[in-house]
C-alpha atoms as a PDB file:
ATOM      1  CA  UNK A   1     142.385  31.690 -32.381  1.00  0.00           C
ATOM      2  CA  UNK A   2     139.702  34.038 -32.547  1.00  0.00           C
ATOM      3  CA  UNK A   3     138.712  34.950 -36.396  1.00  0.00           C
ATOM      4  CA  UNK A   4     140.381  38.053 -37.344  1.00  0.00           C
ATOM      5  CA  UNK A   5     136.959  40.112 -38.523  1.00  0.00           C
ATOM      6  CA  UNK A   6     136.326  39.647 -34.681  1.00  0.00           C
ATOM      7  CA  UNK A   7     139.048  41.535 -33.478  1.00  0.00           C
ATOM      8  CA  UNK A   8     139.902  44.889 -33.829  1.00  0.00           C
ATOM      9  CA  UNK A   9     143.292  44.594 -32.126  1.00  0.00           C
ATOM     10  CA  UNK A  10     144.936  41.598 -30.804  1.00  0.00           C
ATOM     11  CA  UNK A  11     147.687  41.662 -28.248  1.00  0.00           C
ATOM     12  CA  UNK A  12     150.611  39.280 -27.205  1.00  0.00           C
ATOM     13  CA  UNK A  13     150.600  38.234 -23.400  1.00  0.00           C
ATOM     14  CA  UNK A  14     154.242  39.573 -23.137  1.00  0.00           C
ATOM     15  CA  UNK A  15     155.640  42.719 -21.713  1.00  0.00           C
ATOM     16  CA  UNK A  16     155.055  44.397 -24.813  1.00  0.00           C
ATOM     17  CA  UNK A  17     151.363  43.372 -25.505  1.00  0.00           C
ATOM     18  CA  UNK A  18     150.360  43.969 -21.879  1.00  0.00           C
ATOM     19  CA  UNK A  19     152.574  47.235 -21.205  1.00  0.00           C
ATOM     20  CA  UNK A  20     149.988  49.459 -23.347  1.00  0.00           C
ATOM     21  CA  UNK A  21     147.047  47.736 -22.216  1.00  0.00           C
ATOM     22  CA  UNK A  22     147.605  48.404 -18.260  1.00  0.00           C
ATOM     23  CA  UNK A  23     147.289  51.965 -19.401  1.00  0.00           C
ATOM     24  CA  UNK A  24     144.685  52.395 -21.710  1.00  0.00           C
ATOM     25  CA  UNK A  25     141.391  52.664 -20.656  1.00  0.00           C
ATOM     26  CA  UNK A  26     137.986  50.163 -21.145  1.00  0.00           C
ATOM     27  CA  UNK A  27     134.401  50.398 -21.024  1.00  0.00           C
ATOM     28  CA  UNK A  28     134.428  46.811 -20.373  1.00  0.00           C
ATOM     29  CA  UNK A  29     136.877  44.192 -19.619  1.00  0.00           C
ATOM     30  CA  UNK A  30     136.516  40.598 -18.690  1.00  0.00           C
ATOM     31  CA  UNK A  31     139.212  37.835 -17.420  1.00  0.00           C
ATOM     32  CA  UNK A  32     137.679  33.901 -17.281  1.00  0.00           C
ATOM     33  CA  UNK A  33     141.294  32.816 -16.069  1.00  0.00           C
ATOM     34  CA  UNK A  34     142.049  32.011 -12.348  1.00  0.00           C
ATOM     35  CA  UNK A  35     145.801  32.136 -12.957  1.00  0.00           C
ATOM     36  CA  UNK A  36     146.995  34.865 -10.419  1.00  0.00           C
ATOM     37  CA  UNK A  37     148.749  36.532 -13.706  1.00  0.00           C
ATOM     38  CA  UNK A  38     146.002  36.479 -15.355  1.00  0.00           C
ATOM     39  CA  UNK A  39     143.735  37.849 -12.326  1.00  0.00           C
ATOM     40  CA  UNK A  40     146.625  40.797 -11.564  1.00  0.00           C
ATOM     41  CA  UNK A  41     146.088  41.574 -14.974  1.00  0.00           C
ATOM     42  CA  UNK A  42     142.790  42.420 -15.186  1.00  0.00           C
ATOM     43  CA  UNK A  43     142.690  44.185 -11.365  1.00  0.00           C
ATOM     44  CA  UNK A  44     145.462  46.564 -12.884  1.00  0.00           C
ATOM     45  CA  UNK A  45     143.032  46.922 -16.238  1.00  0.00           C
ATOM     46  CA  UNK A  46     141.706  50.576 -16.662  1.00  0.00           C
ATOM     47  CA  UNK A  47     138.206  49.734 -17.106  1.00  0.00           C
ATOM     48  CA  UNK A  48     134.235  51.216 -16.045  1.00  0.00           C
ATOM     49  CA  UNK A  49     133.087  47.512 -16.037  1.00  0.00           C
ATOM     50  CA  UNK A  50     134.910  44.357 -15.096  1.00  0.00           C
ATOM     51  CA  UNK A  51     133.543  40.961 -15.510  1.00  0.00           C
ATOM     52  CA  UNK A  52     135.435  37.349 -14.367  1.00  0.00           C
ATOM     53  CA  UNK A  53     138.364  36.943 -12.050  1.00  0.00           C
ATOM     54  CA  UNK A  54     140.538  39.689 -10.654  1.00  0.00           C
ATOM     55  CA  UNK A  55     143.172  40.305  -7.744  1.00  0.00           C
ATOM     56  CA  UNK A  56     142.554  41.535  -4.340  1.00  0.00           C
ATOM     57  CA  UNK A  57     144.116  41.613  -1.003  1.00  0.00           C
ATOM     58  CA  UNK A  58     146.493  39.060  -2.490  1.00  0.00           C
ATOM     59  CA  UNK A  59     144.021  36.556  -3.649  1.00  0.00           C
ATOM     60  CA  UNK A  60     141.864  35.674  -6.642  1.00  0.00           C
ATOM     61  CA  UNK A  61     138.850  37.383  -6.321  1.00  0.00           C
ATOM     62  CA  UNK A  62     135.283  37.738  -8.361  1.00  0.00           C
ATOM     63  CA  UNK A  63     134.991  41.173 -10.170  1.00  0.00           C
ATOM     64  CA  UNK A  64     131.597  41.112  -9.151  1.00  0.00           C
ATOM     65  CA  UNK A  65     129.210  38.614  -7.378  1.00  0.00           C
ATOM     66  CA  UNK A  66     128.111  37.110 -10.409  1.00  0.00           C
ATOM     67  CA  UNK A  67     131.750  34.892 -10.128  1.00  0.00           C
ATOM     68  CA  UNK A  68     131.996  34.280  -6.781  1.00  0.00           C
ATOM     69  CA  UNK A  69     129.969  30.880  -7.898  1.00  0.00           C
ATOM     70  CA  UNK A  70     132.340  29.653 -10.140  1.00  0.00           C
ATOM     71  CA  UNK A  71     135.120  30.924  -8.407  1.00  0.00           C
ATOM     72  CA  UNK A  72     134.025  28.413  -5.452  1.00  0.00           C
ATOM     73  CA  UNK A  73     133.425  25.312  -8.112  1.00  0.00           C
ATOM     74  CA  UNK A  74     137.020  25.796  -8.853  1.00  0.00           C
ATOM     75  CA  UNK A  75     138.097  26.121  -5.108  1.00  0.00           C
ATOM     76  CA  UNK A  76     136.082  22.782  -3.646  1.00  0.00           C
ATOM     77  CA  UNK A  77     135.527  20.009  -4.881  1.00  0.00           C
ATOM     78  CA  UNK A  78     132.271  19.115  -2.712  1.00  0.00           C
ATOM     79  CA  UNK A  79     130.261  21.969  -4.532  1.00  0.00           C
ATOM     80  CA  UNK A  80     131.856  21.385  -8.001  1.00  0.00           C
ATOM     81  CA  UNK A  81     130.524  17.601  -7.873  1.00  0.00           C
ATOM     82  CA  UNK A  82     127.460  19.612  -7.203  1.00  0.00           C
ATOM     83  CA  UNK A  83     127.550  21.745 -10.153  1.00  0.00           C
ATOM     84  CA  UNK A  84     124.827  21.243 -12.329  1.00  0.00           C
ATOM     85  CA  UNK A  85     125.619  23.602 -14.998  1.00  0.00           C
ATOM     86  CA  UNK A  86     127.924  23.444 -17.965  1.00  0.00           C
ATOM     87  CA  UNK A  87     130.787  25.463 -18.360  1.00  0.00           C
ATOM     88  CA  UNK A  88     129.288  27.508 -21.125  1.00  0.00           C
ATOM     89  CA  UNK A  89     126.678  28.038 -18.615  1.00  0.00           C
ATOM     90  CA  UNK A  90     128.718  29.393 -15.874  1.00  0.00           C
ATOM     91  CA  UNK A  91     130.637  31.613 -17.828  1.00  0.00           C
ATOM     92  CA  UNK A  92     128.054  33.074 -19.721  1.00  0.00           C
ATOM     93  CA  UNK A  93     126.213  33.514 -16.236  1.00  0.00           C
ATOM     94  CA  UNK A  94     129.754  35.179 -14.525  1.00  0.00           C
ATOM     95  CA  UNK A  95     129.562  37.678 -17.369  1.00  0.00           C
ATOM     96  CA  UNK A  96     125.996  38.843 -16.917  1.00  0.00           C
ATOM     97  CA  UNK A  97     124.547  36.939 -19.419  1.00  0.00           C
ATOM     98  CA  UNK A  98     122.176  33.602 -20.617  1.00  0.00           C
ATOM     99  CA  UNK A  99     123.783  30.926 -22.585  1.00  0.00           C
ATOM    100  CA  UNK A 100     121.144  30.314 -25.206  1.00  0.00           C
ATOM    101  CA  UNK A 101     123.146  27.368 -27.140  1.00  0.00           C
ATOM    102  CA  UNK A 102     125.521  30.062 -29.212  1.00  0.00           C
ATOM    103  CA  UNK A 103     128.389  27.944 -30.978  1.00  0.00           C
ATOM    104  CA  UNK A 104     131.849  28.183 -30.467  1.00  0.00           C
ATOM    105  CA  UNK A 105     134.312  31.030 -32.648  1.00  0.00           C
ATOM    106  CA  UNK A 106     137.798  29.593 -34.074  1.00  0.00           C
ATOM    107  CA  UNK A 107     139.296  31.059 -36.991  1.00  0.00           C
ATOM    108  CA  UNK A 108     139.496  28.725 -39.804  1.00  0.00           C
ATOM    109  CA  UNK A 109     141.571  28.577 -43.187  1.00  0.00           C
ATOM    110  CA  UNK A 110     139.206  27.058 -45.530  1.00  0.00           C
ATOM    111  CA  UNK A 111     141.989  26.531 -48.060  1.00  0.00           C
ATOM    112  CA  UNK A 112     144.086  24.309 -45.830  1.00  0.00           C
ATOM    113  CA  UNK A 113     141.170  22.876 -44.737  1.00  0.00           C
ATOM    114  CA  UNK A 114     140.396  21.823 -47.855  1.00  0.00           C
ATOM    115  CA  UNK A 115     144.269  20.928 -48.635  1.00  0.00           C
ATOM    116  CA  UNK A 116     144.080  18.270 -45.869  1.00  0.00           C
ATOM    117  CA  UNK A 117     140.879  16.840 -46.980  1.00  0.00           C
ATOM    118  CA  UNK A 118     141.930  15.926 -50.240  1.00  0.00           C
ATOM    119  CA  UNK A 119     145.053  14.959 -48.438  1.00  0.00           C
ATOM    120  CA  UNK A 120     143.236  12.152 -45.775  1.00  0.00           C
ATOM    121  CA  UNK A 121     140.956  11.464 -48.460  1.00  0.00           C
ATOM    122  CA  UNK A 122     144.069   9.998 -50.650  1.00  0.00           C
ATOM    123  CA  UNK A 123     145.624   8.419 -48.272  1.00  0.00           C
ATOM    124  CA  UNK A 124     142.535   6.940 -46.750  1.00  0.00           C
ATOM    125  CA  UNK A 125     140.471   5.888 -49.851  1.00  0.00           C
ATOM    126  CA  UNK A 126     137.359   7.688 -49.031  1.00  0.00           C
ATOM    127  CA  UNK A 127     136.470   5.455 -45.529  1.00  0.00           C
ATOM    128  CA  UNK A 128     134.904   7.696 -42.962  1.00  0.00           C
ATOM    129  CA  UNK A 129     137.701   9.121 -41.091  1.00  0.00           C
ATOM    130  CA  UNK A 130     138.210   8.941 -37.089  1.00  0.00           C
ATOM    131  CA  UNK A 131     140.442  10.962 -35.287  1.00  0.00           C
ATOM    132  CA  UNK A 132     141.876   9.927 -32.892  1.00  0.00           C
ATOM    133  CA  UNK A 133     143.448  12.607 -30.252  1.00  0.00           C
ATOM    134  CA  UNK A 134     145.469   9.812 -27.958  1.00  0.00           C
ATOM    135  CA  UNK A 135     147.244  12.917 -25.637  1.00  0.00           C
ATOM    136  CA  UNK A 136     145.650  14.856 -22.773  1.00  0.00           C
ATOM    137  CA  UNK A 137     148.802  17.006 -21.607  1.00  0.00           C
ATOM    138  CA  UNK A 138     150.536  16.793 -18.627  1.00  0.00           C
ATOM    139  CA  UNK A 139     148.594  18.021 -15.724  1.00  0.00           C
ATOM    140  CA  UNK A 140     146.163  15.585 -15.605  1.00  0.00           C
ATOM    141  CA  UNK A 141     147.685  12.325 -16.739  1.00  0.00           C
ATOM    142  CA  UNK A 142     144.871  10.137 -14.717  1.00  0.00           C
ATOM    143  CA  UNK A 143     143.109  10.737 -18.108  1.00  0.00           C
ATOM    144  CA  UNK A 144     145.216   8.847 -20.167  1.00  0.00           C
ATOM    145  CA  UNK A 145     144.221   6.164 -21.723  1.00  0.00           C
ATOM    146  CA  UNK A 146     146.091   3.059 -21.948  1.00  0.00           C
ATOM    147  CA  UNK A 147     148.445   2.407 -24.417  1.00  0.00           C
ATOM    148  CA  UNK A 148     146.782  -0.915 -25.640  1.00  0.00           C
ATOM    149  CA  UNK A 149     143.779   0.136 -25.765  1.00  0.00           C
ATOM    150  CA  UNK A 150     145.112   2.388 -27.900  1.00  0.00           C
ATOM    151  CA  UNK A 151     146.233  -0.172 -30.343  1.00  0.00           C
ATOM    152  CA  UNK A 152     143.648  -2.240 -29.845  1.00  0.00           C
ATOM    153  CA  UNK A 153     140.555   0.249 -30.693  1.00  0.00           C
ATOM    154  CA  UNK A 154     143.197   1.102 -34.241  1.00  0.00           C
ATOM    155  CA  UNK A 155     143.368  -2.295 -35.093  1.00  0.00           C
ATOM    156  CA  UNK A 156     139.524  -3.113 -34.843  1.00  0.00           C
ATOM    157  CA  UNK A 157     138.804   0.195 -36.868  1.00  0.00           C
ATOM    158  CA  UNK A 158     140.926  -0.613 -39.572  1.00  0.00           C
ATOM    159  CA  UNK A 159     139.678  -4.221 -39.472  1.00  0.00           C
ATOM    160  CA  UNK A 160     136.092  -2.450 -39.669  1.00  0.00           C
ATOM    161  CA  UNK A 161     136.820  -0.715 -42.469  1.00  0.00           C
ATOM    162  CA  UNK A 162     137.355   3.034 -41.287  1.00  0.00           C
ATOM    163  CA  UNK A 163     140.506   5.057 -41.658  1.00  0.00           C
ATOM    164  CA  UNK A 164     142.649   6.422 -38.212  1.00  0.00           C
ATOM    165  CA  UNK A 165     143.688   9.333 -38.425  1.00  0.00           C
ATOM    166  CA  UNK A 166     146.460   9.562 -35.165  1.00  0.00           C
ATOM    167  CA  UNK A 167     146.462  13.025 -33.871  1.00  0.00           C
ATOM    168  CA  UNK A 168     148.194  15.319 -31.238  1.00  0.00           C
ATOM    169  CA  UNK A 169     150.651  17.678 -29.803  1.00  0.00           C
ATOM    170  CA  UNK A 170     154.673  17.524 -29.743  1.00  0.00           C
ATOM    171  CA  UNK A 171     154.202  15.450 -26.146  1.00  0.00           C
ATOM    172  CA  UNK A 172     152.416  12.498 -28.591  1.00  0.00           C
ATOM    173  CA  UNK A 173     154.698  12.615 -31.505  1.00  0.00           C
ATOM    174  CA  UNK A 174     157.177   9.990 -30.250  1.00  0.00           C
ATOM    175  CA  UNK A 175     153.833   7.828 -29.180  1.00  0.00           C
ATOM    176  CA  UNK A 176     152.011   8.341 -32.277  1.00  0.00           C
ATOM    177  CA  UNK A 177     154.472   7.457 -34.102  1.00  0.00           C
ATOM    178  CA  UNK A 178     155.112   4.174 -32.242  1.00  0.00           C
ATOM    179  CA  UNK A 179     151.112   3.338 -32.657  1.00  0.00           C
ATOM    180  CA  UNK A 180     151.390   3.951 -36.410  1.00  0.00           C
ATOM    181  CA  UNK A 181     154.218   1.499 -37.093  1.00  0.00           C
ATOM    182  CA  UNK A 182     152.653  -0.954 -35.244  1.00  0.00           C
ATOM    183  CA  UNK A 183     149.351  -0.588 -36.709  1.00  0.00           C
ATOM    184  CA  UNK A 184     149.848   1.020 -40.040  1.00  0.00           C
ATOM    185  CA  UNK A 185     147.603   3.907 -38.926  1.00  0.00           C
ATOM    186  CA  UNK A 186     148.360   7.556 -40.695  1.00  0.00           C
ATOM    187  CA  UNK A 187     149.933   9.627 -38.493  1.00  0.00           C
ATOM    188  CA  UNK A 188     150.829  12.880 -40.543  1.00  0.00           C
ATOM    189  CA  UNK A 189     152.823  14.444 -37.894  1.00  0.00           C
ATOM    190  CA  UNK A 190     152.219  17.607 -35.397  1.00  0.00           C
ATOM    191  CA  UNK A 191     151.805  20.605 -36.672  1.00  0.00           C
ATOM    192  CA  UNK A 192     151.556  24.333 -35.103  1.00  0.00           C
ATOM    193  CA  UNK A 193     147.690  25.001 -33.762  1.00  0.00           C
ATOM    194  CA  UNK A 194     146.661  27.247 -36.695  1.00  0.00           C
ATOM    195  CA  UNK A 195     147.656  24.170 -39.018  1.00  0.00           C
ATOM    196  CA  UNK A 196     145.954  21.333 -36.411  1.00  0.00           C
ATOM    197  CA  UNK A 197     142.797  22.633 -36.752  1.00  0.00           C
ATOM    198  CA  UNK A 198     142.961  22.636 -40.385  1.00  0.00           C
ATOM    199  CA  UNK A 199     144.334  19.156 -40.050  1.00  0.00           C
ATOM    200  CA  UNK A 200     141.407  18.503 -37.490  1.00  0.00           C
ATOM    201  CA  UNK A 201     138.688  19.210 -40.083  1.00  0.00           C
ATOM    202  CA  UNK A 202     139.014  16.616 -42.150  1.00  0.00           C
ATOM    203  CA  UNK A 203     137.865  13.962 -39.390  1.00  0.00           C
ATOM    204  CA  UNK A 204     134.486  12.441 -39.505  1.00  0.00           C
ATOM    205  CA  UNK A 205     134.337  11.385 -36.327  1.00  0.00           C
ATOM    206  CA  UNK A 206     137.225  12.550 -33.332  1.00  0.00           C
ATOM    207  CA  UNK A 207     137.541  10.773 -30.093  1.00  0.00           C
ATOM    208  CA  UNK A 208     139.403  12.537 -27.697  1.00  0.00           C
ATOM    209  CA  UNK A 209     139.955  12.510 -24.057  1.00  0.00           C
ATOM    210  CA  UNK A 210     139.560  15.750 -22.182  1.00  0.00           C
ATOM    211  CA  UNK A 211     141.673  18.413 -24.129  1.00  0.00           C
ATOM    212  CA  UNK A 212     142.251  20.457 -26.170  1.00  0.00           C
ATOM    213  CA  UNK A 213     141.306  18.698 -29.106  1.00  0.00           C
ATOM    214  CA  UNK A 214     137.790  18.373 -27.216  1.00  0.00           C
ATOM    215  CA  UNK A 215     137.218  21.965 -27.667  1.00  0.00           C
ATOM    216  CA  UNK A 216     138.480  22.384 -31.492  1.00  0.00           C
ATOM    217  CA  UNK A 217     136.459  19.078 -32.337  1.00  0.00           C
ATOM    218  CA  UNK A 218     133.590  21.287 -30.706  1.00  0.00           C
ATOM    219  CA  UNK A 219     134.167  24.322 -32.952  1.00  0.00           C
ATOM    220  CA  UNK A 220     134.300  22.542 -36.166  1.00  0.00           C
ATOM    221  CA  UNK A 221     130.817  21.035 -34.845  1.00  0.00           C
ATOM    222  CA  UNK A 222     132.480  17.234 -35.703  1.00  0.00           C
ATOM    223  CA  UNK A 223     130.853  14.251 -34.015  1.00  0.00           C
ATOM    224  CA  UNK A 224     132.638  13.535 -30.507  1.00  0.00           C
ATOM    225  CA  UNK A 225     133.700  10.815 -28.854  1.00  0.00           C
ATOM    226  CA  UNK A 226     134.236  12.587 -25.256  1.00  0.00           C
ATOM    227  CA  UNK A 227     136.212  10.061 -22.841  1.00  0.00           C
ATOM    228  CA  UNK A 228     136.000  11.569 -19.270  1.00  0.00           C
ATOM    229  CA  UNK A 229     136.829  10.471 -15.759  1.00  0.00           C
ATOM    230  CA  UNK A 230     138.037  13.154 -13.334  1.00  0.00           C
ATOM    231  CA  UNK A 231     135.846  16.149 -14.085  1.00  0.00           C
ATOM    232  CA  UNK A 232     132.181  16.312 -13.692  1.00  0.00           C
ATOM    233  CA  UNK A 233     130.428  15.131 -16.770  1.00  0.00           C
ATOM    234  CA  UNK A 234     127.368  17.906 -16.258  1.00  0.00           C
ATOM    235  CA  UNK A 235     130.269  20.696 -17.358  1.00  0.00           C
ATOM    236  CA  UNK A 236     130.313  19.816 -20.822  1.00  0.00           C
ATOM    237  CA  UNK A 237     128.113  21.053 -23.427  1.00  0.00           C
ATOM    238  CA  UNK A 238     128.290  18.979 -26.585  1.00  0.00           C
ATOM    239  CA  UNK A 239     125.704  20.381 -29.219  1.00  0.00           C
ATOM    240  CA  UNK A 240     124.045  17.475 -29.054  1.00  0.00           C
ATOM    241  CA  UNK A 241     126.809  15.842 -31.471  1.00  0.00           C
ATOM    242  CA  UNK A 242     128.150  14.066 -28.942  1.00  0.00           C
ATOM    243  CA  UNK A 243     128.959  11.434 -26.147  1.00  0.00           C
ATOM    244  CA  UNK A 244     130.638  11.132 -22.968  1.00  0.00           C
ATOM    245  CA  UNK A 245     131.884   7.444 -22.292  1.00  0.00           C
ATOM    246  CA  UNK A 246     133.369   7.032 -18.373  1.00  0.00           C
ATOM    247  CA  UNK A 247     134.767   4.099 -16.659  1.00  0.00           C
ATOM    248  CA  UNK A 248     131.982   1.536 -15.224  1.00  0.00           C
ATOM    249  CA  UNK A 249     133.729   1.752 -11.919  1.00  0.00           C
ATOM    250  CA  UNK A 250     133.252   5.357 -11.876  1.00  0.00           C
ATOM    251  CA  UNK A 251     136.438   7.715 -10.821  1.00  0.00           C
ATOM    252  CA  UNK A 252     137.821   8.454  -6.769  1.00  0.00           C
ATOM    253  CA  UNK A 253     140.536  11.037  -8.395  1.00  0.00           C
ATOM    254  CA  UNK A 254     138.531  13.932  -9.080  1.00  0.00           C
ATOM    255  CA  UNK A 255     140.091  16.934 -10.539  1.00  0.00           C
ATOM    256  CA  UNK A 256     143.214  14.443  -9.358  1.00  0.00           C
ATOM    257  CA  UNK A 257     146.797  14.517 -11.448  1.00  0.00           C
ATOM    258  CA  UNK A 258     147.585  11.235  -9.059  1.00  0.00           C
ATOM    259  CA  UNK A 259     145.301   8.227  -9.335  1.00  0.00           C
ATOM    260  CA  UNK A 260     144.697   6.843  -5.566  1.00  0.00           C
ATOM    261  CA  UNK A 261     143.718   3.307  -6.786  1.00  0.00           C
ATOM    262  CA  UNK A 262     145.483   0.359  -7.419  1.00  0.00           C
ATOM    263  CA  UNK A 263     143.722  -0.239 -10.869  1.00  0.00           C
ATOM    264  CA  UNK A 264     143.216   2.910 -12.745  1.00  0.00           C
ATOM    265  CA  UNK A 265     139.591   3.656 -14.064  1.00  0.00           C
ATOM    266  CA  UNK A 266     140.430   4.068 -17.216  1.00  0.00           C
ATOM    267  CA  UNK A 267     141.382   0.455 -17.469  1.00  0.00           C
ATOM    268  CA  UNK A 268     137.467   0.012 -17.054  1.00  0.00           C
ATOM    269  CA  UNK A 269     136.698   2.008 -19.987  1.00  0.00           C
ATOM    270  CA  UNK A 270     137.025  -0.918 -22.780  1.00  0.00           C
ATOM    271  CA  UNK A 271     137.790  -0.721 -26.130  1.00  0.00           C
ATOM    272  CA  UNK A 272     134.412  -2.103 -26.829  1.00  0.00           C
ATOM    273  CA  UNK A 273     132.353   0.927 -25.488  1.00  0.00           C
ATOM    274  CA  UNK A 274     134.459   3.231 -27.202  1.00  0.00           C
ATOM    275  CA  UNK A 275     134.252   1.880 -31.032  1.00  0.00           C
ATOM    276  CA  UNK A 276     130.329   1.262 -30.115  1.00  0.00           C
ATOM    277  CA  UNK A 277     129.939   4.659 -29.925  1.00  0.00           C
ATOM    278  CA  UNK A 278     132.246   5.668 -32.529  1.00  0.00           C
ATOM    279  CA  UNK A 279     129.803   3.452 -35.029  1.00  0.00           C
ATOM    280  CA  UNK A 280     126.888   4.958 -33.812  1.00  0.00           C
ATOM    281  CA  UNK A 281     128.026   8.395 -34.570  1.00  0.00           C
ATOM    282  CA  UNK A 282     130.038   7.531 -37.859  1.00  0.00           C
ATOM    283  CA  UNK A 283     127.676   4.637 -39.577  1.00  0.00           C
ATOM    284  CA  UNK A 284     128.882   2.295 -42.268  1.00  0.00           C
ATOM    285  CA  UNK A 285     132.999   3.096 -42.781  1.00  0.00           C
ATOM    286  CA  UNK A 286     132.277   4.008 -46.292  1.00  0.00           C
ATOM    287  CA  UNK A 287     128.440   4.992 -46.314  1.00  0.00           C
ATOM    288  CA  UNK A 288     126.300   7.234 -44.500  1.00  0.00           C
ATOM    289  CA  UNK A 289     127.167  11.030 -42.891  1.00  0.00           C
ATOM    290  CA  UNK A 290     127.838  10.751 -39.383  1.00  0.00           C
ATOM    291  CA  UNK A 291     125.082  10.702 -36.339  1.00  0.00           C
ATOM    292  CA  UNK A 292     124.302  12.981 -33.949  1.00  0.00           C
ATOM    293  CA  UNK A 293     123.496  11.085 -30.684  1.00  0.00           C
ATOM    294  CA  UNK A 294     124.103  12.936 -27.631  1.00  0.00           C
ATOM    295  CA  UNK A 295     124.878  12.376 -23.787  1.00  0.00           C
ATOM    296  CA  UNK A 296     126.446  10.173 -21.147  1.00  0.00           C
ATOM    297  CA  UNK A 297     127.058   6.653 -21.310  1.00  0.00           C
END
């Protein structure tokens, strides 16, 4: 979702997009995927420079030694809890470069942006907003956060004064919907990505598990509620709008899509914690622009 000014020609990742490209040729081309698609893709790539991931010998390999680093944070799980660098960091670094704090680039429709503020703005009576992304997809469902807790952070919002907005994919629909009806929370719906972000931008405040609403809450430089278990908390970069929250009893599933306990950790990442920080970044429901706290807590 790149803006369209930025992009001279855009290609679908079908047989058609990619036929053309395997045959043209590149000064410079650059893969941050470890798919094995992704990495064939770019060894087959016509170019005098290649930067990232590519194929070789029938494995993923680094294009050139600046990758081999990441490559290995991705691989083990010993040096990855080592890391010490965010992700912005290490990919800036794989493609020969510093990351100096440059923002994120998402193409944005200030028109329906400004549709869906007026919308969330009638509906919610001018109360400072809070997102509230309750998916995280389905390969890492340890990050899931319970369903009552759910309900339970809604309710004390609304009590508070602030307005939910319930947000997500297709794979939340049937769940959001079951959180608005027993909460009278807006849920609007799900909508195609162009349309969510739009949707997205009229938040105050979004609190999100790991995601993909992390990343567009990031772009539109909104306040962040980040929760996180499984991955390392030193990978995220956060403008300095935001804050990690993690269970008290800390996480044994790392990078895991099965948790090995008997009680999950994020059962130890109350309710409380969570609309703490959401007030600290928000202020009064009705009054003051949001904070900008950052870090882990």
């Amino acid at each position: 979702m790149l803006p369209p000014d930025l992009v001279d020609d855009a290609r679908r990742p079908d047989t058609l997009g990619l036929f053309p490209v395997l045959r043209e040729k590149f000064d410079i081309a650059v893969n941050l995927d470890k798919d094995r698609e992704a990495c064939m893709i770019l060894a087959g790539v016509g170019s005098t420079k290649k930067f990232g991931f590519t194929w070789k010998d029938g494995h993923i390999w680094p294009a050139t030694p600046a990758a081999a680093g990441k490559l290995l944070t991705g691989l083990f799980d010993r040096i990855s809890k080592e890391n010490t660098l965010s992700y912005l960091e290490e990919i800036f670094g794989v493609c020969g470069m510093k990351f100096s704090g440059e923002e994120y680039i998402i193409r944005r429709d200030s028109a329906a942006e400004e549709r869906w503020k007026k919308r969330t703005a009638s509906y919610g009576g001018g109360k400072s907003v809070v997102g509230l992304n309750t998916g995280c997809g389905k390969r890492w469902t340890t990050r899931l956060w319970p369903e009552d807790y759910w309900l339970g952070l809604i309710d004390r919002l609304m009590r508070a004064g602030y307005f939910p907005l319930l947000m997500g994919g297709k794979d939340e629909d049937e769940l959001n919907a079951s959180y608005a009806r027993k909460t009278g929370a807006w849920y609007p719906g799900h909508f195609p990505l162009a349309e969510f972000i739009s949707a997205s931008a009229s938040a105050d405040v979004v609190v999100t598990q790991v995601s993909m609403m992390m990343h567009i809450a990031i772009a539109l430089r909104k306040p962040l509620v980040l929760m996180n278990n499984i991955f390392n908390p030193r990978e995220f970069e956060l403008y300095g709008r935001g804050v990690i929250v993690q269970p008290d009893s800390g996480c044994d599933c790392y990078y895991g899509s099965v948790c090995t306990r008997t009680r999950r950790c994020m059962l130890d990442l109350r309710v409380d914690r969570v609309y703490d920080e959401i007030v600290r970044l928000a202020g009064p429901a009705t009054g003051n622009a949001p904070r900008t706290p950052s870090g882990t807590r």
